[in-house]
Protein backbone atom coordinates (compact mmCIF):
# COMPACT_ATOMS: atom_id res chain seq x y z
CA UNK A 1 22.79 -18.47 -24.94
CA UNK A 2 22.15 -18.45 -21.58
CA UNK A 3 19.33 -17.43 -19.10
CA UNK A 4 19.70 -17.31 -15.49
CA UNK A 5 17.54 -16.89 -12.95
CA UNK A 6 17.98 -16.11 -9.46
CA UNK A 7 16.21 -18.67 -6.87
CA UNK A 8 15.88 -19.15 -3.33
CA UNK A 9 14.30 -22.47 -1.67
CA UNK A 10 10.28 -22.12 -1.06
CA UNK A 11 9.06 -21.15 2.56
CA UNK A 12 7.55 -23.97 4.32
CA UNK A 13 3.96 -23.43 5.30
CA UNK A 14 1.27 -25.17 7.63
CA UNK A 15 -2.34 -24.39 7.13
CA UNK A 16 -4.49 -23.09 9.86
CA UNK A 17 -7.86 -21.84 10.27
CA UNK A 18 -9.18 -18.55 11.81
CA UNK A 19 -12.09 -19.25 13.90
CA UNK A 20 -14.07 -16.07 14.33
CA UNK A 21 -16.74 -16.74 17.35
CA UNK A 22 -19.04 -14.54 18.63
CA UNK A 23 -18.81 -14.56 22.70
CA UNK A 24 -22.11 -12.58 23.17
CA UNK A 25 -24.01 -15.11 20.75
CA UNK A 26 -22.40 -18.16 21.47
CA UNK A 27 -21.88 -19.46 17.78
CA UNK A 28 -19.07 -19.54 15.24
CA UNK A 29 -19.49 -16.49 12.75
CA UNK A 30 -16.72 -18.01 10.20
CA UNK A 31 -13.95 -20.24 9.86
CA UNK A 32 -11.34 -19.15 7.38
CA UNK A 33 -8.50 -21.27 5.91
CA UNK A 34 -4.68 -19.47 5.69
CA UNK A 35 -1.44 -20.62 5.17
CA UNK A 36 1.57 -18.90 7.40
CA UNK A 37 5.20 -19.76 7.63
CA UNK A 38 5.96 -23.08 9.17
CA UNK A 39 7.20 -21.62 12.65
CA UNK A 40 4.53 -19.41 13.08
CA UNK A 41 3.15 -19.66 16.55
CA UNK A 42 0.54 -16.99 16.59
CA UNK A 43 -1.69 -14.99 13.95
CA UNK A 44 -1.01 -11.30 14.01
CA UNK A 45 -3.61 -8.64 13.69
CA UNK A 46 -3.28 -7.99 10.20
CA UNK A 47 -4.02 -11.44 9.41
CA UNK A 48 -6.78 -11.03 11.75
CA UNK A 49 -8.22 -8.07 10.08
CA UNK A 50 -8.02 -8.81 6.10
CA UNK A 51 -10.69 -11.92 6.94
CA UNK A 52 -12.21 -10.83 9.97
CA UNK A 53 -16.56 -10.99 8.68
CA UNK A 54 -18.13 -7.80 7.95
CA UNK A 55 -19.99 -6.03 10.47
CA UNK A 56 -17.52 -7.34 13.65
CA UNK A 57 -14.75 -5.99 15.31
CA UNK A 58 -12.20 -7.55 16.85
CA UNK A 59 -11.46 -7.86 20.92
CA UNK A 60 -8.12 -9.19 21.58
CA UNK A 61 -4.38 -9.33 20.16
CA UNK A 62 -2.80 -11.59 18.26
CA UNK A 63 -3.83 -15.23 18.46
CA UNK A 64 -2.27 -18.47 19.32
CA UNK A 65 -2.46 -20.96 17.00
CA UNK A 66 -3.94 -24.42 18.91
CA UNK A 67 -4.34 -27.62 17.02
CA UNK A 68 -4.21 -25.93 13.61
CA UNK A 69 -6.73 -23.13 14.85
């Protein structure tokens, strides 16, 4: 017999990093690795959100990604 099994070719990916900063402070709260699809020019909110650090909020939109950050 026969199995078949329906395929399609894998996204392509680049890996950036979120780099959550705190203005008011002047120092980096966390930098988070994610992968997003390879013509992704900007992180969107939801992104954004899921990793932001716990007891911040964000100010802004969506981000541009800049030399991988």
């Amino acid at each position: 017999g026969y199995v078949y099994v329906s395929v399609a070719p894998a996204e392509e990916v680049q890996n950036v990093k979120i780099n959550y900063y705190d203005e008011a402070a002047g120092k980096q709260v966390a930098e988070v690795p994610v992968q997003v699809s390879i013509d992704t020019s900007c992180v969107n909110m939801a992104i954004l959100t899921r990793y932001l650090p716990e007891g911040y909020t964000l100010e802004g939109s969506d981000c541009i990604i800049r030399d991988g950050y």
